[in-house]
C-alpha atoms as a PDB file:
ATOM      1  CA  UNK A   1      43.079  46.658  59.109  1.00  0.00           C
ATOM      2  CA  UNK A   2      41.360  46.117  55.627  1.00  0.00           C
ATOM      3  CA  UNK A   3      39.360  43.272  57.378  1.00  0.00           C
ATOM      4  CA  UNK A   4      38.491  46.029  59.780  1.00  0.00           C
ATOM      5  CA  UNK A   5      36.934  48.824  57.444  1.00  0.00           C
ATOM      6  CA  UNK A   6      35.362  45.577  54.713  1.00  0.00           C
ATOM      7  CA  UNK A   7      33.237  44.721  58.334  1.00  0.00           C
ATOM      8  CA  UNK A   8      32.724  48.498  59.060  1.00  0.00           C
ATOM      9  CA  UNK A   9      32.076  48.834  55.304  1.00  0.00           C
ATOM     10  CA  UNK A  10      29.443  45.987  55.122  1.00  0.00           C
ATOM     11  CA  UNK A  11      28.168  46.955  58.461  1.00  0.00           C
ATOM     12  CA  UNK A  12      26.985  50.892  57.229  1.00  0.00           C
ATOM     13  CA  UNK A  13      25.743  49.244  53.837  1.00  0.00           C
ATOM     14  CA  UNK A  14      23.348  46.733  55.663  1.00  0.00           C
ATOM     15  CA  UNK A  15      22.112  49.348  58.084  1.00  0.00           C
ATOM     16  CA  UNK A  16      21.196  51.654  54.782  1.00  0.00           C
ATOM     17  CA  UNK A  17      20.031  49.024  52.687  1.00  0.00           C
ATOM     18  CA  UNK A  18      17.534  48.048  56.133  1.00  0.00           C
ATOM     19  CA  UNK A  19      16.220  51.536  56.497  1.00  0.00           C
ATOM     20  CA  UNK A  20      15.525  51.287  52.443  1.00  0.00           C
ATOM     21  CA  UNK A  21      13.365  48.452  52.145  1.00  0.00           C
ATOM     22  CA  UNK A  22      11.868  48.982  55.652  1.00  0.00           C
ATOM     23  CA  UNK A  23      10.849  52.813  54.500  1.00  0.00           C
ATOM     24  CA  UNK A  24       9.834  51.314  50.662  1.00  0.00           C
ATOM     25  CA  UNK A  25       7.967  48.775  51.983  1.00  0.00           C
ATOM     26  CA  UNK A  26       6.027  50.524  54.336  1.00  0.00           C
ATOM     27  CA  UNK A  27       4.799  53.198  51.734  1.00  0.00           C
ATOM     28  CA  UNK A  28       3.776  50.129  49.280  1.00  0.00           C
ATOM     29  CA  UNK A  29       2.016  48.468  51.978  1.00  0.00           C
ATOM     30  CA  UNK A  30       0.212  51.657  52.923  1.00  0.00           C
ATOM     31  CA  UNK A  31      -0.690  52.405  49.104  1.00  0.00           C
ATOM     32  CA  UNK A  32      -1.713  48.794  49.113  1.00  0.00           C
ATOM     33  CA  UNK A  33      -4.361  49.425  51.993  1.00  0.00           C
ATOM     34  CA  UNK A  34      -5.870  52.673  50.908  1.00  0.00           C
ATOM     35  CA  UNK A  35      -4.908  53.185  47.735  1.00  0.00           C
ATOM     36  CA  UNK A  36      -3.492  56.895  48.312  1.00  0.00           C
ATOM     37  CA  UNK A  37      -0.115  57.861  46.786  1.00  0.00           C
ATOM     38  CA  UNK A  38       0.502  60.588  49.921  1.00  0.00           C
ATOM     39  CA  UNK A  39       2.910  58.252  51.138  1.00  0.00           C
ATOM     40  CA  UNK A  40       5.007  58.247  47.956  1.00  0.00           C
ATOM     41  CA  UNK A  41       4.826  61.524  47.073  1.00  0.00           C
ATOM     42  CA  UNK A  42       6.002  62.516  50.002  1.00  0.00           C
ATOM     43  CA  UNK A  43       9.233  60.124  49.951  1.00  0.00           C
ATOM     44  CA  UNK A  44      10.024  61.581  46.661  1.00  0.00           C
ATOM     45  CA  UNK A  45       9.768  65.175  47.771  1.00  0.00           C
ATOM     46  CA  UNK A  46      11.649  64.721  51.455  1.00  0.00           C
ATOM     47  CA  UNK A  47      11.553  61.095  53.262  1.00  0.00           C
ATOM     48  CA  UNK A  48      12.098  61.766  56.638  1.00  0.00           C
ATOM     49  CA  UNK A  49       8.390  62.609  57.704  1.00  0.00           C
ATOM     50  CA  UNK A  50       7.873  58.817  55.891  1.00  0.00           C
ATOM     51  CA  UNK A  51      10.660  57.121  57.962  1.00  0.00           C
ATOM     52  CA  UNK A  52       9.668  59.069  61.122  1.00  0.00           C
ATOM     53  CA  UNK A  53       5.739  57.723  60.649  1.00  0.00           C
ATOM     54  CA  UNK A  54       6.990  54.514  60.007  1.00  0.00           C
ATOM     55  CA  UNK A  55       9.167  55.012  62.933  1.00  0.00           C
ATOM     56  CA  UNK A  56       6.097  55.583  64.937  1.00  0.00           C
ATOM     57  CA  UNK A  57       4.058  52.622  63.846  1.00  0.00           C
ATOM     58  CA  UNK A  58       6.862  50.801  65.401  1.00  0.00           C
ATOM     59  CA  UNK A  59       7.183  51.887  68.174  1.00  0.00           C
ATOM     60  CA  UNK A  60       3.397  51.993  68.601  1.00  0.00           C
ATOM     61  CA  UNK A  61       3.748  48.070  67.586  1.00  0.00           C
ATOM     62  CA  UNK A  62       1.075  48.997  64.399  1.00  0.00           C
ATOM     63  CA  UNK A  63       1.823  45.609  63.160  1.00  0.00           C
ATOM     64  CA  UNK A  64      -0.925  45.643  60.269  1.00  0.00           C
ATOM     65  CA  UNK A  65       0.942  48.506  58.872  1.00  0.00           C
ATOM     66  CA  UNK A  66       4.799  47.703  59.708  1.00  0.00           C
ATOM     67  CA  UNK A  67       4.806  43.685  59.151  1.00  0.00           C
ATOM     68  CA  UNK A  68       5.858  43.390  55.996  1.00  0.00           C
ATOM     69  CA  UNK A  69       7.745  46.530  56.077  1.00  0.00           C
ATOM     70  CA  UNK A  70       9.904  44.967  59.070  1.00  0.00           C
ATOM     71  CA  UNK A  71      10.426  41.801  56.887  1.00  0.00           C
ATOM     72  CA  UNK A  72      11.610  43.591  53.801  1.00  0.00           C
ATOM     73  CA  UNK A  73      14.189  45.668  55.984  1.00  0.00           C
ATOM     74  CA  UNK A  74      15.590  42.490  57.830  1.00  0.00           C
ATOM     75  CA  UNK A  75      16.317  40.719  54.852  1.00  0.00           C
ATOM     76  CA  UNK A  76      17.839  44.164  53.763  1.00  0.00           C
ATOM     77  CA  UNK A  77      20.539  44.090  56.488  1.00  0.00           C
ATOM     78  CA  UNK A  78      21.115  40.757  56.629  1.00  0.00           C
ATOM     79  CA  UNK A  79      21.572  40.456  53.107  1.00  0.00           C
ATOM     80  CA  UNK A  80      25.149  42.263  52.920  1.00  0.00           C
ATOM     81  CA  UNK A  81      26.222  40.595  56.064  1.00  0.00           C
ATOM     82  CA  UNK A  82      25.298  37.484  54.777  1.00  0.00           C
ATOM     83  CA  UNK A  83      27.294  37.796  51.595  1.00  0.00           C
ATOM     84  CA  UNK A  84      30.095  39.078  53.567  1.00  0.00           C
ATOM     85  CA  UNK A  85      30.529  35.268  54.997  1.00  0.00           C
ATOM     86  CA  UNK A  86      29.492  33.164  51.765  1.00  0.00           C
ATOM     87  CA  UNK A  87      31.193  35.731  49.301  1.00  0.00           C
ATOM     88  CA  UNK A  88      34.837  35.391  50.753  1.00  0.00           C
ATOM     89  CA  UNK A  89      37.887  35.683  48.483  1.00  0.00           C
ATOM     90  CA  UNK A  90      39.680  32.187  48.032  1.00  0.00           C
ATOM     91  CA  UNK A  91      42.294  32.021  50.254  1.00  0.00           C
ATOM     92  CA  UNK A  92      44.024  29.723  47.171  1.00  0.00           C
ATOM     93  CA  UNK A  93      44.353  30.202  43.809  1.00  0.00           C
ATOM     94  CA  UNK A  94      43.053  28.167  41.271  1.00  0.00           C
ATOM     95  CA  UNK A  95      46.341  26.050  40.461  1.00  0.00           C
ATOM     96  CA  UNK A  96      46.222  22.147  39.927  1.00  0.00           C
ATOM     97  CA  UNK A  97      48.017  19.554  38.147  1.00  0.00           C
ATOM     98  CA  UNK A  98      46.985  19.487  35.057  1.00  0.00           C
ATOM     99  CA  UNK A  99      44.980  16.536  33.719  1.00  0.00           C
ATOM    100  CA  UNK A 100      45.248  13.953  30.909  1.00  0.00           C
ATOM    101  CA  UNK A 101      43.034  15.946  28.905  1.00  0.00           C
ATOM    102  CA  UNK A 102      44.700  19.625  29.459  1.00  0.00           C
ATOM    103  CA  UNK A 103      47.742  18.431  28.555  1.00  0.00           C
ATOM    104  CA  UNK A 104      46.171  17.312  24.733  1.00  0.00           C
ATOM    105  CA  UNK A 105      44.804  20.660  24.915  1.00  0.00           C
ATOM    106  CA  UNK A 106      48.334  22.408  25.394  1.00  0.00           C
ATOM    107  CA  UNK A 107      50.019  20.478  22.448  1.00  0.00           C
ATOM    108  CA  UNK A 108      52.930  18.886  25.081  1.00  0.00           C
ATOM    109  CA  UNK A 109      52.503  15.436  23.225  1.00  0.00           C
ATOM    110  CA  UNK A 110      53.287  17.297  19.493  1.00  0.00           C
ATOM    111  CA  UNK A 111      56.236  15.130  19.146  1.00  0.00           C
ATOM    112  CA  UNK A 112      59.046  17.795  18.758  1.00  0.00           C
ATOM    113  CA  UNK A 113      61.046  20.387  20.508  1.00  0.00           C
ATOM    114  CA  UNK A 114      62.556  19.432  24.107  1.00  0.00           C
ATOM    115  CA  UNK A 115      61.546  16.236  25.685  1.00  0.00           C
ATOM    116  CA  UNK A 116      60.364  16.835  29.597  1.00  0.00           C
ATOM    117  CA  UNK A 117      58.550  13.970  30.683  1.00  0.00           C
ATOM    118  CA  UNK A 118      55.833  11.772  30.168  1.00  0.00           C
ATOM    119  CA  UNK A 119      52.488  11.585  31.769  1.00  0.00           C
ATOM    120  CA  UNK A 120      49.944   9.250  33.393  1.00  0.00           C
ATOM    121  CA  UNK A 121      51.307   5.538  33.006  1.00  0.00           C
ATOM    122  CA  UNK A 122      52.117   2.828  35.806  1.00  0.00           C
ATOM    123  CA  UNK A 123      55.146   2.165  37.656  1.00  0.00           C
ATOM    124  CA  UNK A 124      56.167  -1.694  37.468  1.00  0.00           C
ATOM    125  CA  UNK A 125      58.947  -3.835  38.876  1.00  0.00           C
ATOM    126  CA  UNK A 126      60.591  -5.543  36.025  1.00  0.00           C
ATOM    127  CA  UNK A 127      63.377  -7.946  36.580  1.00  0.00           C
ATOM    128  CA  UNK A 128      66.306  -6.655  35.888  1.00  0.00           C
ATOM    129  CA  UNK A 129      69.228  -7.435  37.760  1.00  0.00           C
ATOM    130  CA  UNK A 130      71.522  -4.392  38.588  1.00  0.00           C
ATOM    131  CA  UNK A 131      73.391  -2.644  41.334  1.00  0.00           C
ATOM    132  CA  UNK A 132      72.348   0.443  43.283  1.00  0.00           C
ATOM    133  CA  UNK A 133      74.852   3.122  42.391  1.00  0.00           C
ATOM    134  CA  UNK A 134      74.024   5.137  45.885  1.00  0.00           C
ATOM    135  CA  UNK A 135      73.739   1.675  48.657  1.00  0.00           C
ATOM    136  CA  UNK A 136      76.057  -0.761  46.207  1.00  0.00           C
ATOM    137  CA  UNK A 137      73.599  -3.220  46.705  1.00  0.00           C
ATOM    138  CA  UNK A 138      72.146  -5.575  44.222  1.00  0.00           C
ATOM    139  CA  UNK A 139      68.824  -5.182  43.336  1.00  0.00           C
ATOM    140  CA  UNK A 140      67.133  -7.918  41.171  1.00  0.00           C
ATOM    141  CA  UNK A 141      64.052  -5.526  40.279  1.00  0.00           C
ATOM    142  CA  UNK A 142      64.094  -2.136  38.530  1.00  0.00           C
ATOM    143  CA  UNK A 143      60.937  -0.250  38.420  1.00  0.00           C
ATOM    144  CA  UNK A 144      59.850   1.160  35.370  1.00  0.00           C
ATOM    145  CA  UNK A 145      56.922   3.318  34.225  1.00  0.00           C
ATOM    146  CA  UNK A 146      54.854   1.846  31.696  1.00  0.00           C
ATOM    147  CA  UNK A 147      52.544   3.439  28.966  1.00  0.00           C
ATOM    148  CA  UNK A 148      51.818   7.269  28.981  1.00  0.00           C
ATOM    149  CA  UNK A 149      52.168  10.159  26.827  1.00  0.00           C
ATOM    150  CA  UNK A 150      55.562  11.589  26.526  1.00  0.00           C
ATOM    151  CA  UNK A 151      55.392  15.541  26.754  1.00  0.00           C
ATOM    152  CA  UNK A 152      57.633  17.863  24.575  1.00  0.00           C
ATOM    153  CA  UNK A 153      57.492  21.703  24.393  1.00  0.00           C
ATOM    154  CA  UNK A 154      58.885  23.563  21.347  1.00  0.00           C
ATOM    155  CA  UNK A 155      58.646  27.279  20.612  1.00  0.00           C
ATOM    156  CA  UNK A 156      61.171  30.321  21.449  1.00  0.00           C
ATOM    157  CA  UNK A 157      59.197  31.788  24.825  1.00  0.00           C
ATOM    158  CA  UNK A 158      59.240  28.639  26.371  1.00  0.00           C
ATOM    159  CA  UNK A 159      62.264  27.194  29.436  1.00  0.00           C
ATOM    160  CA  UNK A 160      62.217  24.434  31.585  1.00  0.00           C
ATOM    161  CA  UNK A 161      63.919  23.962  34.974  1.00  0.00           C
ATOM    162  CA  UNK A 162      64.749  20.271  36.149  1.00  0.00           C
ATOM    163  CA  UNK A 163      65.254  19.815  39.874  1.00  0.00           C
ATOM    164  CA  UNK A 164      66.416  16.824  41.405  1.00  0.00           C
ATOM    165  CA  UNK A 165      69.214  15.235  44.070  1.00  0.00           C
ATOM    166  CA  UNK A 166      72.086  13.587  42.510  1.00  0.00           C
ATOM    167  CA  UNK A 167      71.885  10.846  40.748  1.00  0.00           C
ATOM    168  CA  UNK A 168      68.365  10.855  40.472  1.00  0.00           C
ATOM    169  CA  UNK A 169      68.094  10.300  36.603  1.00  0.00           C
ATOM    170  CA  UNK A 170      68.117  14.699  35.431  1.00  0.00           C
ATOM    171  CA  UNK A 171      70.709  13.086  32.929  1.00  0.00           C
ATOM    172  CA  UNK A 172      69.297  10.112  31.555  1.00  0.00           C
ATOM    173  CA  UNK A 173      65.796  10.797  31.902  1.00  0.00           C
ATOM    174  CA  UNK A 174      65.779  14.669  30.427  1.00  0.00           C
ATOM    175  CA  UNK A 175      69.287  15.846  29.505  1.00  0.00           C
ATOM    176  CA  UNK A 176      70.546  13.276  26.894  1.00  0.00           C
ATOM    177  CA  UNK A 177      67.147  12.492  25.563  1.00  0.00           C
ATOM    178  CA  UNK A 178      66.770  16.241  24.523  1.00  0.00           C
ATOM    179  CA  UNK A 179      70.393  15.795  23.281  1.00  0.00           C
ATOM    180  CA  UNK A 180      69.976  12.924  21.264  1.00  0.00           C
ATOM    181  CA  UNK A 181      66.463  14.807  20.003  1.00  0.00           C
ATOM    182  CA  UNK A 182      67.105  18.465  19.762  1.00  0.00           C
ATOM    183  CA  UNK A 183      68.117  18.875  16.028  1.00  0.00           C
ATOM    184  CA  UNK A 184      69.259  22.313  16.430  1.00  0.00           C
ATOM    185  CA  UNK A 185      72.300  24.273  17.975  1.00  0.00           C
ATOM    186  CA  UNK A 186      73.143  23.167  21.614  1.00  0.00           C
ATOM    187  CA  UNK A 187      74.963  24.370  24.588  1.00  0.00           C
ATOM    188  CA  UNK A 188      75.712  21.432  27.392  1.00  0.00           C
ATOM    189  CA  UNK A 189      76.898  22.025  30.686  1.00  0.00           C
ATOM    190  CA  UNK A 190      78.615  18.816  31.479  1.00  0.00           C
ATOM    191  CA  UNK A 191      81.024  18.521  34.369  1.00  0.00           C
ATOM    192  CA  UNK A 192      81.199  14.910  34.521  1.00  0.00           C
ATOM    193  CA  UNK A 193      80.975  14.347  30.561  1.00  0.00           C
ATOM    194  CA  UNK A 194      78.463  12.342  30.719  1.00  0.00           C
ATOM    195  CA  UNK A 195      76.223  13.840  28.311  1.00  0.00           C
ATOM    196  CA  UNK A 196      78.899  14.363  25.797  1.00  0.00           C
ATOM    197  CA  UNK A 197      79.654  10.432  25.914  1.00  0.00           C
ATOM    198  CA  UNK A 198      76.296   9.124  25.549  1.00  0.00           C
ATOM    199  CA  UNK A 199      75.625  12.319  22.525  1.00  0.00           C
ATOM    200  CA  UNK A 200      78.469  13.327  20.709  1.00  0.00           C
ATOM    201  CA  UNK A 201      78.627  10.447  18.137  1.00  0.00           C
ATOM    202  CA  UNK A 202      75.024  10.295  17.146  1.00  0.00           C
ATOM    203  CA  UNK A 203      75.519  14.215  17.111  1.00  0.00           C
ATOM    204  CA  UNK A 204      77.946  14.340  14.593  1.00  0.00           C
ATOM    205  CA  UNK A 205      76.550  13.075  12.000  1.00  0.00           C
ATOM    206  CA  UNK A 206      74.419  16.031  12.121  1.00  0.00           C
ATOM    207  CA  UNK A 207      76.279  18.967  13.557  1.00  0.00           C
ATOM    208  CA  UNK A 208      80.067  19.923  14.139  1.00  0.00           C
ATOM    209  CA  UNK A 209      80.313  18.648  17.827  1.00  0.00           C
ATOM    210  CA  UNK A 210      83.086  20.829  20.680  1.00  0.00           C
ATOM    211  CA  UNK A 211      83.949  19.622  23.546  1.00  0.00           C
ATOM    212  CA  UNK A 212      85.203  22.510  26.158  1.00  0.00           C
ATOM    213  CA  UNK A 213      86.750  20.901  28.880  1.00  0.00           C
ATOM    214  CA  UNK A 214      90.339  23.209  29.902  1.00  0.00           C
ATOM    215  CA  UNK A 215      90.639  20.973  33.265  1.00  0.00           C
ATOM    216  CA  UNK A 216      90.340  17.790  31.222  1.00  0.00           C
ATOM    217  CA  UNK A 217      93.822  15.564  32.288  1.00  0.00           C
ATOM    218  CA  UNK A 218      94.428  14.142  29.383  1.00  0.00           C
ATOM    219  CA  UNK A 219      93.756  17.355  27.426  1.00  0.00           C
ATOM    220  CA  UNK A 220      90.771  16.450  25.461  1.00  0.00           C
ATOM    221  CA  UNK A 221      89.287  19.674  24.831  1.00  0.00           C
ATOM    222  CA  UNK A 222      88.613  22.226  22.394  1.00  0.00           C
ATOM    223  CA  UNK A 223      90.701  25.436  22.730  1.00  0.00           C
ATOM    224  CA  UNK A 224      89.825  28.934  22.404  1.00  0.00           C
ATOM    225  CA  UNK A 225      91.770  32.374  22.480  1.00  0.00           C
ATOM    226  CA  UNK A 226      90.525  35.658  22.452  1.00  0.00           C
ATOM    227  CA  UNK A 227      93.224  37.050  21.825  1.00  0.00           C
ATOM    228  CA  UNK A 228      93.822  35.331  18.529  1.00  0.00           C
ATOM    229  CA  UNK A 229      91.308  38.238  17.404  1.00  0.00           C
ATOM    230  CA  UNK A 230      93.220  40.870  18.017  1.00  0.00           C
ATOM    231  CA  UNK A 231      95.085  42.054  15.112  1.00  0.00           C
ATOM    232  CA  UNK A 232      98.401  42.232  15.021  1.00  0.00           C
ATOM    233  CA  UNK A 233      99.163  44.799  12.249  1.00  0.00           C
ATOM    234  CA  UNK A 234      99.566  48.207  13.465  1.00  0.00           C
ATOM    235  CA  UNK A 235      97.777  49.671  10.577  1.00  0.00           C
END
């Protein structure tokens, strides 16, 4: 529907801007040829005697005194139907990756603050003999990206949201680097521990580390009550 009435729209604007130039034209042309201003006076005080003259020449095919009249009114119309093709609205926004040099703009490789990634770089095959935790199979090549900026973002307004299938390296990639990193308070999910066994001891030494884990088997957790604030003296 809004295509409809921006056609309709463009449509009624071409037609007026036509019969503007046309009439304008054709009172400069005739001022032009004889020098008399009857022509303009007249569209000042009422222009439909002008367009109806010009109207006439037309019809009458008075080409000496329409031609370049006709020519200004055609580029007239066609001028807002032409920008209504070539002036479209982008049917996508403007979004990209960013490049090497927006991300220096941005201050992600300040060192500091939350480590997310690293950009640009190479992946390599390296030898390194290990086994495929998903297949079990041995692999005697690990690939591994080499050179790059490492990108870190620091400041109160800012999150980050990791997405990835298990086992795909959220942990040791993002997680425990930021652990290991972050020099400030720090609340872990970690339902299979790992973050608190690759963290806790380094830490320590610069924090008190707790370890909340009721379903733990062998107990090793940290226990809290709420209840314990309660006070028990009536008074």
């Amino acid at each position: 529907m809004q295509k409809i009435a921006t056609a309709i729209f463009m449509m009624l604007m071409a037609m007026a801007l036509g019969v503007l130039l046309f009439t304008v034209a054709y009172v400069a042309t005739d001022w032009y040829r004889t020098g008399s201003h009857v022509l303009f006076d007249q569209l000042n005080a009422n222009p439909l005697p002008v367009v109806r003259q010009a109207w006439a020449d037309t019809m009458a095919r008075n080409f000496g005194r329409i031609q370049y009249a006709v020519a200004a009114g055609a580029i007239g119309f066609l001028l807002p139907l032409v920008s209504l093709f070539v002036i479209r609205p982008r049917k996508r926004n403007d979004s990209r990756f960013m490049t090497m040099s927006d991300i220096s703009k941005t201050g992600l490789v300040k060192v500091g603050g939350v480590f997310i990634g690293r950009a640009g770089g190479r992946l390599a095959e390296i030898l390194s003999p290990s086994r495929d935790q998903r297949s079990g199979k041995i692999r005697l090549t690990q690939r591994k990206l080499i050179g790059g900026k490492k990108l870190w973002i620091d400041g109160d307004d800012i999150g980050g949201f990791v997405i990835g299938p298990p086992r795909s390296g959220k942990g040791t990639s993002l997680i425990i680097p930021s652990a290991l990193t972050w020099r400030h308070s720090l609340v872990v999910l970690d339902l299979r521990g790992e973050t608190y066994a690759a963290t806790a001891g380094y830490r320590s030494t610069m924090s008190r580390v707790v370890r909340f884990a009721p379903a733990d088997p062998d107990g090793n957790t940290a226990c809290y009550n709420p209840m314990d604030f309660i006070s028990l003296d009536s008074a």
